[in-house]
N, C-alpha and C. Protein backbone atom coordinates (compact mmCIF):
# COMPACT_ATOMS: atom_id res chain seq x y z
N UNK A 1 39.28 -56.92 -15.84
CA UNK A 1 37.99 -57.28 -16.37
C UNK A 1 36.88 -57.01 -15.35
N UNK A 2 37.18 -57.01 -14.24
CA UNK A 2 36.08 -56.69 -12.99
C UNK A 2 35.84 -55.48 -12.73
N UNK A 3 36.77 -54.53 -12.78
CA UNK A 3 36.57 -53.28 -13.23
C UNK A 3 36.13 -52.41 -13.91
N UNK A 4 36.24 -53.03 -15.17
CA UNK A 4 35.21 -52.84 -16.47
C UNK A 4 34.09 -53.25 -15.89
N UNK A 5 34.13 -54.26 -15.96
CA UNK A 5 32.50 -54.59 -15.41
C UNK A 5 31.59 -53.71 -14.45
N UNK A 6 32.49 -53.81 -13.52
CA UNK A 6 31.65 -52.69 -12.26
C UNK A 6 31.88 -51.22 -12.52
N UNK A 7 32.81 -50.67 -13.66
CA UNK A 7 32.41 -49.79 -13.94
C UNK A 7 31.09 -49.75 -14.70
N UNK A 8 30.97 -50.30 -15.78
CA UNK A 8 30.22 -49.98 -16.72
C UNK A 8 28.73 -50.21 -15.55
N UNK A 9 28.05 -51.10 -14.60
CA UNK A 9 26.94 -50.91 -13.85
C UNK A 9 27.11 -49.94 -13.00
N UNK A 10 27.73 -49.27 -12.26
CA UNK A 10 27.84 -48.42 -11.65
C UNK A 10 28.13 -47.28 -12.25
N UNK A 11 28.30 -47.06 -13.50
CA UNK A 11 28.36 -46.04 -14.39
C UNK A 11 26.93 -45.75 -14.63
N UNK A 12 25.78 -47.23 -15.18
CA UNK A 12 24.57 -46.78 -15.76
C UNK A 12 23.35 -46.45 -14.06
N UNK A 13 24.19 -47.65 -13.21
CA UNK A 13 23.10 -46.60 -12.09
C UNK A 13 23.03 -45.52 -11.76
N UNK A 14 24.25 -45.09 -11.93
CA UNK A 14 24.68 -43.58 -11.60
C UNK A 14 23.74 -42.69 -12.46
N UNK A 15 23.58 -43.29 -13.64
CA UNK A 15 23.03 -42.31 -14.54
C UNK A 15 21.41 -42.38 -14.84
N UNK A 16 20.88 -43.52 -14.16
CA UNK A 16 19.37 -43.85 -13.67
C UNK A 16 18.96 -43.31 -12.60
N UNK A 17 19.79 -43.35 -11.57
CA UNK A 17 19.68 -42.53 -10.26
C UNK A 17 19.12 -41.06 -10.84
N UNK A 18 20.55 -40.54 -11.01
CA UNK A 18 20.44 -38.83 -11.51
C UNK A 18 19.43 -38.64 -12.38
N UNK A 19 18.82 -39.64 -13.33
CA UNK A 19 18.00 -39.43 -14.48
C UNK A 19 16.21 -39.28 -13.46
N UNK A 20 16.11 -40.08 -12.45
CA UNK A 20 15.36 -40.67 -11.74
C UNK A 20 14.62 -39.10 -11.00
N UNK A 21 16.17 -38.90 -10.15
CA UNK A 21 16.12 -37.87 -9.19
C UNK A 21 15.74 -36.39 -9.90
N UNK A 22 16.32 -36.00 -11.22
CA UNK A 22 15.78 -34.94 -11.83
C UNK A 22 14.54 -35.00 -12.23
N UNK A 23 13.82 -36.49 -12.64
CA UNK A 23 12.72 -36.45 -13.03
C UNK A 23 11.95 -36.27 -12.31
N UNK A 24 11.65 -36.72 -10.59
CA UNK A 24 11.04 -36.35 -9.86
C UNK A 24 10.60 -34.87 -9.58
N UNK A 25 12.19 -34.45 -9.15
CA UNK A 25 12.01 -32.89 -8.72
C UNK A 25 11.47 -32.14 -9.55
N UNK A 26 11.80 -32.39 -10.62
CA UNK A 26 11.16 -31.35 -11.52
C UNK A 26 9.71 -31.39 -11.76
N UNK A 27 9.09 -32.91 -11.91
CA UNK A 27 7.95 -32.81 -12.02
C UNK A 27 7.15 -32.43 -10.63
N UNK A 28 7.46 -32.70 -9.22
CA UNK A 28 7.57 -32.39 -8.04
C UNK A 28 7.14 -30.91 -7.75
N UNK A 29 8.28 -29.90 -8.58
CA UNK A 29 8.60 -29.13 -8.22
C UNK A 29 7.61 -27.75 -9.19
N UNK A 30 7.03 -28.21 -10.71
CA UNK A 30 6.74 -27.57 -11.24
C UNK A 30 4.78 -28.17 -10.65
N UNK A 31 4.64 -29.17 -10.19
CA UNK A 31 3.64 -29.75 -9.89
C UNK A 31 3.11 -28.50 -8.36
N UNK A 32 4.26 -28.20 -7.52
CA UNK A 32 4.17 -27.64 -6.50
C UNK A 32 3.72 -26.11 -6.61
N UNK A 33 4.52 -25.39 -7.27
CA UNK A 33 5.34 -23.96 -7.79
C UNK A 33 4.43 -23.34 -8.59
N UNK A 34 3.60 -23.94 -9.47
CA UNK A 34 2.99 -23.74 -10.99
C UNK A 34 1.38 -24.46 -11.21
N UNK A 35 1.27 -23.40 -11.78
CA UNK A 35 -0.54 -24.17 -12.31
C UNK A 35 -0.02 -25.17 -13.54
N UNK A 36 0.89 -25.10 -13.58
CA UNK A 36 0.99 -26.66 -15.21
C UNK A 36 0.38 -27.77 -14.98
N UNK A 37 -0.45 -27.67 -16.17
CA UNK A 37 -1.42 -29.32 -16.46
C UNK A 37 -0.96 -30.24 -16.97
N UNK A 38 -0.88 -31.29 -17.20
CA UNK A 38 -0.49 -32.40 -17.99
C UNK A 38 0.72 -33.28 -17.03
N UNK A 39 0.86 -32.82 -16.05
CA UNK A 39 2.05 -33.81 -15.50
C UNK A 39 1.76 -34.82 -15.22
N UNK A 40 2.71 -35.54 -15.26
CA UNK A 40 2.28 -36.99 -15.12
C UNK A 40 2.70 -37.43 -13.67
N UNK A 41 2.20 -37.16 -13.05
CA UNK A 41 1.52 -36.77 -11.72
C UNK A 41 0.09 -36.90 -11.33
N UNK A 42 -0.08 -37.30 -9.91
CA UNK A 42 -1.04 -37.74 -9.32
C UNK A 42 -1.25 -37.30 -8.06
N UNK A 43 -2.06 -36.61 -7.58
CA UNK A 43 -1.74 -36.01 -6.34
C UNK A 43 -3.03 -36.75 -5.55
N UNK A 44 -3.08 -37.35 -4.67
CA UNK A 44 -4.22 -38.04 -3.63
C UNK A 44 -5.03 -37.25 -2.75
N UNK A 45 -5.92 -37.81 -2.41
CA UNK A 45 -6.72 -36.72 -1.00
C UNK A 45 -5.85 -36.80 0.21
N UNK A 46 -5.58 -37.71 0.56
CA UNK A 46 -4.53 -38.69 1.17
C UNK A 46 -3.19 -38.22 1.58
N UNK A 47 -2.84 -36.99 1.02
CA UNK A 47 -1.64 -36.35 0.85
C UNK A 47 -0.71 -36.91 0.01
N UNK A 48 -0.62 -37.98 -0.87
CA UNK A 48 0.48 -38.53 -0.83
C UNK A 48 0.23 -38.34 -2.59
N UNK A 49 1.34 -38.65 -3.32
CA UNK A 49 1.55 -38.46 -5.16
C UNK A 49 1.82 -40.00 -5.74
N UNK A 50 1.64 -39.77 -6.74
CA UNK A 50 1.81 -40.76 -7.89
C UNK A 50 2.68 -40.31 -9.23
N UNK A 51 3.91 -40.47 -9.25
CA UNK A 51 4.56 -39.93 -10.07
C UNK A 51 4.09 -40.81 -11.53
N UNK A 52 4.25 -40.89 -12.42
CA UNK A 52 4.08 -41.97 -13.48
C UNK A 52 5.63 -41.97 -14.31
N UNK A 53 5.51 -43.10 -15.24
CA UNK A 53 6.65 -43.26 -16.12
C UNK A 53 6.40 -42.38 -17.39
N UNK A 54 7.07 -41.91 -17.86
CA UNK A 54 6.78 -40.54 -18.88
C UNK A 54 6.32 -40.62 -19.79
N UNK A 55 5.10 -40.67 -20.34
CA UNK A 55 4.04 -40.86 -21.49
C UNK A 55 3.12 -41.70 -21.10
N UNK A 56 3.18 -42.58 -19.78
CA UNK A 56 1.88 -43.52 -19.22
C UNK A 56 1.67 -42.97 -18.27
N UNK A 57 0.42 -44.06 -17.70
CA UNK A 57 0.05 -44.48 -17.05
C UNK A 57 0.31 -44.95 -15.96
N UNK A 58 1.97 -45.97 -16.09
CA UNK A 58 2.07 -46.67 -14.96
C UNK A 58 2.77 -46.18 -14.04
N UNK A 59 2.36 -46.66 -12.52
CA UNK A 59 2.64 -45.69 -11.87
C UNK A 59 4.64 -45.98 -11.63
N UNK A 60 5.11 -44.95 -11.00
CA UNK A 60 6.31 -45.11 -10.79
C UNK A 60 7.41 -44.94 -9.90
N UNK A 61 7.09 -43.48 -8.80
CA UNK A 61 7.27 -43.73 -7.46
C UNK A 61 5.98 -42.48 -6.77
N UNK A 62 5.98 -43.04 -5.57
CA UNK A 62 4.97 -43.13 -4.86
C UNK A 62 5.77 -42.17 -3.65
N UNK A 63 4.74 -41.30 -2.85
CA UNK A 63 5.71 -40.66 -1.99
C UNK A 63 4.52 -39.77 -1.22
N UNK A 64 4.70 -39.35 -0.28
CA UNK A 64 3.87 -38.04 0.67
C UNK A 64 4.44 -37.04 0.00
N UNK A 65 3.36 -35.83 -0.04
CA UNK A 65 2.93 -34.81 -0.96
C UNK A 65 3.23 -33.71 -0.12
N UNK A 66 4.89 -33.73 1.00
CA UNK A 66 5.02 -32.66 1.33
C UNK A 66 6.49 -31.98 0.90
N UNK A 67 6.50 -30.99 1.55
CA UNK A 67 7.76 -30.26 0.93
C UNK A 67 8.89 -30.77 1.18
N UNK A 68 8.83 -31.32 2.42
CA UNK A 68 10.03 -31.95 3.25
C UNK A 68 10.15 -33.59 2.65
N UNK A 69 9.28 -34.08 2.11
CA UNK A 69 9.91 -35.09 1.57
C UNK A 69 10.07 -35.08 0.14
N UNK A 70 9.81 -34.18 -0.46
CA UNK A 70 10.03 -33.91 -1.74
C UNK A 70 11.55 -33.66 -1.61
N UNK A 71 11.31 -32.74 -0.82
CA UNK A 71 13.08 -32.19 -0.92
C UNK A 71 14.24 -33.34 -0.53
N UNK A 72 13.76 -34.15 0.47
CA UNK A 72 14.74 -35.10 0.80
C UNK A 72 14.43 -36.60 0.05
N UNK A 73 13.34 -36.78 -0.29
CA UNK A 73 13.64 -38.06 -1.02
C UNK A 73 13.88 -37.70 -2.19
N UNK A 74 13.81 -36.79 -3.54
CA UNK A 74 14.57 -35.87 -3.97
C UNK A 74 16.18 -35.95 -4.17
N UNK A 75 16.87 -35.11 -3.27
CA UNK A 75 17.96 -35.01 -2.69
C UNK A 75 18.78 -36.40 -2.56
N UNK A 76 18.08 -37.05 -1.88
CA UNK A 76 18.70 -38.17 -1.50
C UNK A 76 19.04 -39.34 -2.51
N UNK A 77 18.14 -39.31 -3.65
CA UNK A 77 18.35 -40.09 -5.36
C UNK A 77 19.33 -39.81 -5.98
N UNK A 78 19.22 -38.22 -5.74
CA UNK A 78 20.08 -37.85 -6.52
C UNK A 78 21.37 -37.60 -6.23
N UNK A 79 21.98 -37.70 -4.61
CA UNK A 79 23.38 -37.58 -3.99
C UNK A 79 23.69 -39.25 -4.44
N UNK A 80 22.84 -40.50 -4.01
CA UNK A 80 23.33 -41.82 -4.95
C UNK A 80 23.31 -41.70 -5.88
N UNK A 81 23.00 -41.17 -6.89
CA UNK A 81 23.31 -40.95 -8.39
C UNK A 81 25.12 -40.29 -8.43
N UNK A 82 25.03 -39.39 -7.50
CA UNK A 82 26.58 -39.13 -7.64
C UNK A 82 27.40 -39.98 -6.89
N UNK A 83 27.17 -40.48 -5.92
CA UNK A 83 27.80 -41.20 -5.34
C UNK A 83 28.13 -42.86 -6.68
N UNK A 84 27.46 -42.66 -6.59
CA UNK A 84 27.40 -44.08 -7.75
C UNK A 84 28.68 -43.83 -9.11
N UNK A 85 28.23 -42.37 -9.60
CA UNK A 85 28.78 -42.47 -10.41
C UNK A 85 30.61 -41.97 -9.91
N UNK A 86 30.74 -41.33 -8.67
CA UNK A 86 32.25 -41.03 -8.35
C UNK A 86 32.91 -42.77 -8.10
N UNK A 87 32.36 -43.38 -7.62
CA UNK A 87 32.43 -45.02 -7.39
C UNK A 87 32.85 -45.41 -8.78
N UNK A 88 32.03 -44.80 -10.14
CA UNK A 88 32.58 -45.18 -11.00
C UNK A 88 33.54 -45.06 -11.95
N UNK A 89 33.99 -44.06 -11.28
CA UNK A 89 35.30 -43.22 -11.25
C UNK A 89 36.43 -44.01 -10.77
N UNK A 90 36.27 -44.40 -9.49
CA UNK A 90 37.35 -44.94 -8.90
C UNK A 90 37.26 -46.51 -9.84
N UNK A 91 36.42 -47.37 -10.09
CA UNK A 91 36.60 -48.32 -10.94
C UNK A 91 37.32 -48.00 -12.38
N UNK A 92 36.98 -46.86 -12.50
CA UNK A 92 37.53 -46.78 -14.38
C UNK A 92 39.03 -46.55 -13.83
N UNK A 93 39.66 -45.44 -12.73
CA UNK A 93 40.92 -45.84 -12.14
C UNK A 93 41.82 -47.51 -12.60
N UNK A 94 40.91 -48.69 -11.96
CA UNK A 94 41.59 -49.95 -12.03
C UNK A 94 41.28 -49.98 -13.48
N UNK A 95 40.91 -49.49 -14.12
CA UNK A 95 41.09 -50.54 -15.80
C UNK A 95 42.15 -49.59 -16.56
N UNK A 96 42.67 -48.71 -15.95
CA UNK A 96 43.37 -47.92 -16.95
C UNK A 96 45.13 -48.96 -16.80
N UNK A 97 45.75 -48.52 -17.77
CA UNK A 97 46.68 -49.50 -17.56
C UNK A 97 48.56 -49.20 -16.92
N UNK A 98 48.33 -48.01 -16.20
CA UNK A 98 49.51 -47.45 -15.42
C UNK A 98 48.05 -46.95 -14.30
N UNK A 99 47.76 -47.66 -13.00
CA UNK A 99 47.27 -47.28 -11.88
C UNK A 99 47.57 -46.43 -11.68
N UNK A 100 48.78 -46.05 -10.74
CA UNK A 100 49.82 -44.61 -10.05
C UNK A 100 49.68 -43.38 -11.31
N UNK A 101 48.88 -43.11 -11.39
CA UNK A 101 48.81 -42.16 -12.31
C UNK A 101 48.03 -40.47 -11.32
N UNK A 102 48.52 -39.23 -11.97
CA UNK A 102 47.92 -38.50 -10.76
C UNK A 102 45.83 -37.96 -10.66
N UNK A 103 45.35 -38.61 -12.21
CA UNK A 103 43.76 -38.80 -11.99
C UNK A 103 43.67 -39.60 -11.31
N UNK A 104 43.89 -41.10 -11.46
CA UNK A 104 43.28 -41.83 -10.20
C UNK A 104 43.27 -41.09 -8.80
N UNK A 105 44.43 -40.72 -8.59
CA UNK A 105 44.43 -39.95 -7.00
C UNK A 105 43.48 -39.09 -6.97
N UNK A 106 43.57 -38.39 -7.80
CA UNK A 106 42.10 -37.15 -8.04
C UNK A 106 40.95 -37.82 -7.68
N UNK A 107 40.57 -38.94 -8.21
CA UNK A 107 39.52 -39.61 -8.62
C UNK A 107 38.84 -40.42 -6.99
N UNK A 108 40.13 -40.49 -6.47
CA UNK A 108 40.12 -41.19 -5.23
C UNK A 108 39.78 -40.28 -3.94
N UNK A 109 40.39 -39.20 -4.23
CA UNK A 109 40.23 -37.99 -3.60
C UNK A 109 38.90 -37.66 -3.68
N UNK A 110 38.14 -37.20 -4.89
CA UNK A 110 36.84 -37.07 -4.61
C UNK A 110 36.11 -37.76 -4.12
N UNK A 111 36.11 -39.04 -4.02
CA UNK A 111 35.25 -40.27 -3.40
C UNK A 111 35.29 -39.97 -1.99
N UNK A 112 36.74 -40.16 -1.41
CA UNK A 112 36.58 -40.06 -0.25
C UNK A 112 36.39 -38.60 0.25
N UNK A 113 36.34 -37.42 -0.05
CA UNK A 113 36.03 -36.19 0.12
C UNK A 113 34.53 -36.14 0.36
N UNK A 114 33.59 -36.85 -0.78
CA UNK A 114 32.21 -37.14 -0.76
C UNK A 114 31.25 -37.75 0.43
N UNK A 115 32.25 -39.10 0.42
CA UNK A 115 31.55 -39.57 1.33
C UNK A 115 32.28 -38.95 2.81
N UNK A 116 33.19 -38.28 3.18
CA UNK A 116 33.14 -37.68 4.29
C UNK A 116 32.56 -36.59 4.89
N UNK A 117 32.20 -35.86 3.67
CA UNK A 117 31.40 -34.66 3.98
C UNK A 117 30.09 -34.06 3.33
N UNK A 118 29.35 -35.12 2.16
CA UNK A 118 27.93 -34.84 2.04
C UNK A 118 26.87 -35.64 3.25
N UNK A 119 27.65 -36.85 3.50
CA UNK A 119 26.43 -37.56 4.53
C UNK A 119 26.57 -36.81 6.06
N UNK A 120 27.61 -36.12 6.36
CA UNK A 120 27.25 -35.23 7.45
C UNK A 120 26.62 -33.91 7.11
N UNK A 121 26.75 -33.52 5.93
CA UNK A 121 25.45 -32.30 5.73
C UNK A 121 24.47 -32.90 5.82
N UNK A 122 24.08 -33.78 5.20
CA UNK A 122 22.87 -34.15 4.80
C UNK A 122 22.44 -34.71 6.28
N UNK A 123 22.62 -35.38 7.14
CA UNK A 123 22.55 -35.62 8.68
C UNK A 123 22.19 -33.90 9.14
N UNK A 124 23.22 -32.98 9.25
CA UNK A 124 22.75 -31.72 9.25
C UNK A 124 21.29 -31.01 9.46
N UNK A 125 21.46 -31.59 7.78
CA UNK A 125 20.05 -30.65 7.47
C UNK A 125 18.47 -31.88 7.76
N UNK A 126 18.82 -33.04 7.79
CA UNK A 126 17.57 -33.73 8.38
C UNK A 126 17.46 -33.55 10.37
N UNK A 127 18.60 -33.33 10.74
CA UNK A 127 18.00 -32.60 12.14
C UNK A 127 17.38 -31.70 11.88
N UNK A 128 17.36 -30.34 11.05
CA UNK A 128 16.96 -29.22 11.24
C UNK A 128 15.56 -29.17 10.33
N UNK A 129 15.09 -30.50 9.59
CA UNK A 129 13.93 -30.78 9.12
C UNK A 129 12.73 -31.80 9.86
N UNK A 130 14.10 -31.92 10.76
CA UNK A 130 13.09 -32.74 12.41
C UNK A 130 12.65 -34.47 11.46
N UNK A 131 13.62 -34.65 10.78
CA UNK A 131 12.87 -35.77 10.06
C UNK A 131 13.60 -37.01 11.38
N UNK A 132 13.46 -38.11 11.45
CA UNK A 132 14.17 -39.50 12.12
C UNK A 132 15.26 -39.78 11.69
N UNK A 133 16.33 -39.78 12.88
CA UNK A 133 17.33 -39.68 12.05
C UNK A 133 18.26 -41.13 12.64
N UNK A 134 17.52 -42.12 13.52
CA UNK A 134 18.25 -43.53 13.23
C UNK A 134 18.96 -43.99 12.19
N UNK A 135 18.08 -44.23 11.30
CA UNK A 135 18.41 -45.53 10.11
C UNK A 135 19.35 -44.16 9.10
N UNK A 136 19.19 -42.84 9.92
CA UNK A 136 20.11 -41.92 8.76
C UNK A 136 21.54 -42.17 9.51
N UNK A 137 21.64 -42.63 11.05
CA UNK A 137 22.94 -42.06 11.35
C UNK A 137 23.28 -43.59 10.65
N UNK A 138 22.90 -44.65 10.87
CA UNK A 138 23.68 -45.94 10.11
C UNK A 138 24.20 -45.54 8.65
N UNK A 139 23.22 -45.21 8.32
CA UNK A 139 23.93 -45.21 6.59
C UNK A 139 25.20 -43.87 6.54
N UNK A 140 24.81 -42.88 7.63
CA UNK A 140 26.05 -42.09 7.52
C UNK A 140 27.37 -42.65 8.13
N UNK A 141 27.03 -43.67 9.15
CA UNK A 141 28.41 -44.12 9.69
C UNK A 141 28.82 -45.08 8.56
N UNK A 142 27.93 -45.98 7.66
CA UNK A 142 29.05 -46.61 6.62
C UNK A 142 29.60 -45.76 5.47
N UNK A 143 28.75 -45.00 5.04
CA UNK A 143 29.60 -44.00 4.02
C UNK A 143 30.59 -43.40 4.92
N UNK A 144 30.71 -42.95 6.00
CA UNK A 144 32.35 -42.64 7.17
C UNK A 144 33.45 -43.65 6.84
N UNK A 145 32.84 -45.04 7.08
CA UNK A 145 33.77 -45.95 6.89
C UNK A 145 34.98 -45.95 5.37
N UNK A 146 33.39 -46.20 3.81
CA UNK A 146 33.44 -45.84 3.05
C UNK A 146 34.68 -45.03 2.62
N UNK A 147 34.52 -43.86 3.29
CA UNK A 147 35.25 -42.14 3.24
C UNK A 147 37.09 -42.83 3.90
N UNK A 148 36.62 -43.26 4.92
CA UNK A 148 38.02 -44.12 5.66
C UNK A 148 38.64 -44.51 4.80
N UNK A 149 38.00 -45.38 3.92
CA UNK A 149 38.68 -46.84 3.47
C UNK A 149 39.21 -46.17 2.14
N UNK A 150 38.74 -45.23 1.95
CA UNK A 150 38.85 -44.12 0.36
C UNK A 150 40.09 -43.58 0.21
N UNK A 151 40.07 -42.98 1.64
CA UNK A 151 41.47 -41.88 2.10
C UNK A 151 43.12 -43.03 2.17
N UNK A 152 42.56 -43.79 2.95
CA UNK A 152 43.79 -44.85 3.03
C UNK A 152 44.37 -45.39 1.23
N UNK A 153 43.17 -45.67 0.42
CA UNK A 153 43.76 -46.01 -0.94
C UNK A 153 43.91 -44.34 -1.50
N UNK A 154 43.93 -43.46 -1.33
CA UNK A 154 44.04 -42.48 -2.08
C UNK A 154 45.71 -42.26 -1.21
N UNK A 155 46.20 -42.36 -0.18
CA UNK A 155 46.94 -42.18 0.36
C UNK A 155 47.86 -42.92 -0.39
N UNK A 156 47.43 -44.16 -0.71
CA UNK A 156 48.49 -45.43 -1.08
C UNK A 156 48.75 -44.79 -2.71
N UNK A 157 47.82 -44.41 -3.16
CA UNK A 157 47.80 -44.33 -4.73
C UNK A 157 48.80 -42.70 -4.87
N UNK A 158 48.86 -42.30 -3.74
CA UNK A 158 49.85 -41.20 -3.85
C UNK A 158 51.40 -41.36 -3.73
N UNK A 159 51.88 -42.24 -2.50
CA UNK A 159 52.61 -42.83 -2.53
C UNK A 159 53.37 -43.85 -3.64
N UNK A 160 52.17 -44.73 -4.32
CA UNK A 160 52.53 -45.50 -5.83
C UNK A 160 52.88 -44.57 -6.85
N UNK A 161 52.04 -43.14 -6.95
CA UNK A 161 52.86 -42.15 -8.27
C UNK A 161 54.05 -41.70 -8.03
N UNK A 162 54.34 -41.22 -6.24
CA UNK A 162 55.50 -40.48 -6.05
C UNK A 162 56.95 -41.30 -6.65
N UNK A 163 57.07 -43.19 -6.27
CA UNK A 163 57.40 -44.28 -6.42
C UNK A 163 57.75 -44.03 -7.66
N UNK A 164 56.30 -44.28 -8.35
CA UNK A 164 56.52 -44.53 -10.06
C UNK A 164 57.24 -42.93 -10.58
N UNK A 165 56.68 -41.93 -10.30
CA UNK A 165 57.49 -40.65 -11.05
C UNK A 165 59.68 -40.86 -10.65
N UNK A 166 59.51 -41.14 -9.55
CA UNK A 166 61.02 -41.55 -9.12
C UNK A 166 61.76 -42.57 -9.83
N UNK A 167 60.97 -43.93 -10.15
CA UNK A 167 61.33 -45.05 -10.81
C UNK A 167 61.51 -44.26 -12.39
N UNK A 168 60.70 -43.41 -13.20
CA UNK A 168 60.85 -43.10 -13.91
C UNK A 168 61.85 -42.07 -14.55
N UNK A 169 61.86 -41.30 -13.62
CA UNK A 169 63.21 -40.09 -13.51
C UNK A 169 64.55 -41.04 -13.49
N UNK A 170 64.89 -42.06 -12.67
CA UNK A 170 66.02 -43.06 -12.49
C UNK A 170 66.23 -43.69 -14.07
N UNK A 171 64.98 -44.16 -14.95
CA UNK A 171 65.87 -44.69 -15.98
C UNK A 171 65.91 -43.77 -17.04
């Protein structure tokens, strides 16, 4: 039942995130790229934008009006949008009702594949955008952990199918 549960929220952030992160860029991006009028968009003297919620007025995220943070705050919505939703992957794993099965491992596999090797690109490419990269190496060392703690249950959940396919061949 907890599984369900945290799937189904981590299913819809996943899909607010990604919904979030496309909406930006695109309006971002056609705002940047293109003479198109009507966006619902706000651009300041100030450098900085006003995105709005889609058919108003109100405002909705707020951000500096350059390329480099377009691209990375951007980017960065939208890698938690996936991250969120592979998380919700590994939850729909616990509600199915034979665990040791060989998707979960899949499922487990991508998680920890993710978090071991998008937050060191993404570390990567914010050195080479000269952005601050403190409060980036923290959040990359817990998604490491994250990636750790992923591999060890994907390890175990390989071991539980090999188990269960054997237990099953025996009767």
């Amino acid at each position: 039942m907890i599984a369900t549960g945290l799937y189904y929220i981590t299913r819809m952030a996943a899909l607010l995130f990604l919904i979030t992160g496309i909406y930006a860029f695109v309006v971002l991006f056609l705002s940047k790229y293109t003479n198109m009028t009507g966006l619902p968009l706000e651009v300041k003297d100030t450098g900085t934008f006003v995105i709005f919620y889609p058919f108003t007025n109100i405002p909705f995220l707020l951000g500096d009006y350059t390329r480099s943070y377009i691209l990375i705050s951007t980017s960065t919505v939208a890698l938690y949008g996936l991250f969120l939703w592979l998380l919700s992957c590994v939850f729909n794993a616990f509600r199915q009702q034979r665990l040791f099965i060989p998707k979960s491992v899949s499922r487990l596999e991508r998680f920890y594949l993710f978090n071991l090797g998008v937050p060191i690109l993404f570390l990567i490419f914010l050195a080479f955008s000269g952005e601050e990269l403190r409060d980036a190496l923290i959040i990359v060392f817990l998604h490491l952990m994250i990636g750790v703690f992923a591999f060890f249950m994907a390890a175990i959940f390989k071991q539980g199918l090999l188990l269960q396919e054997e237990q099953d061949l025996t009767l």
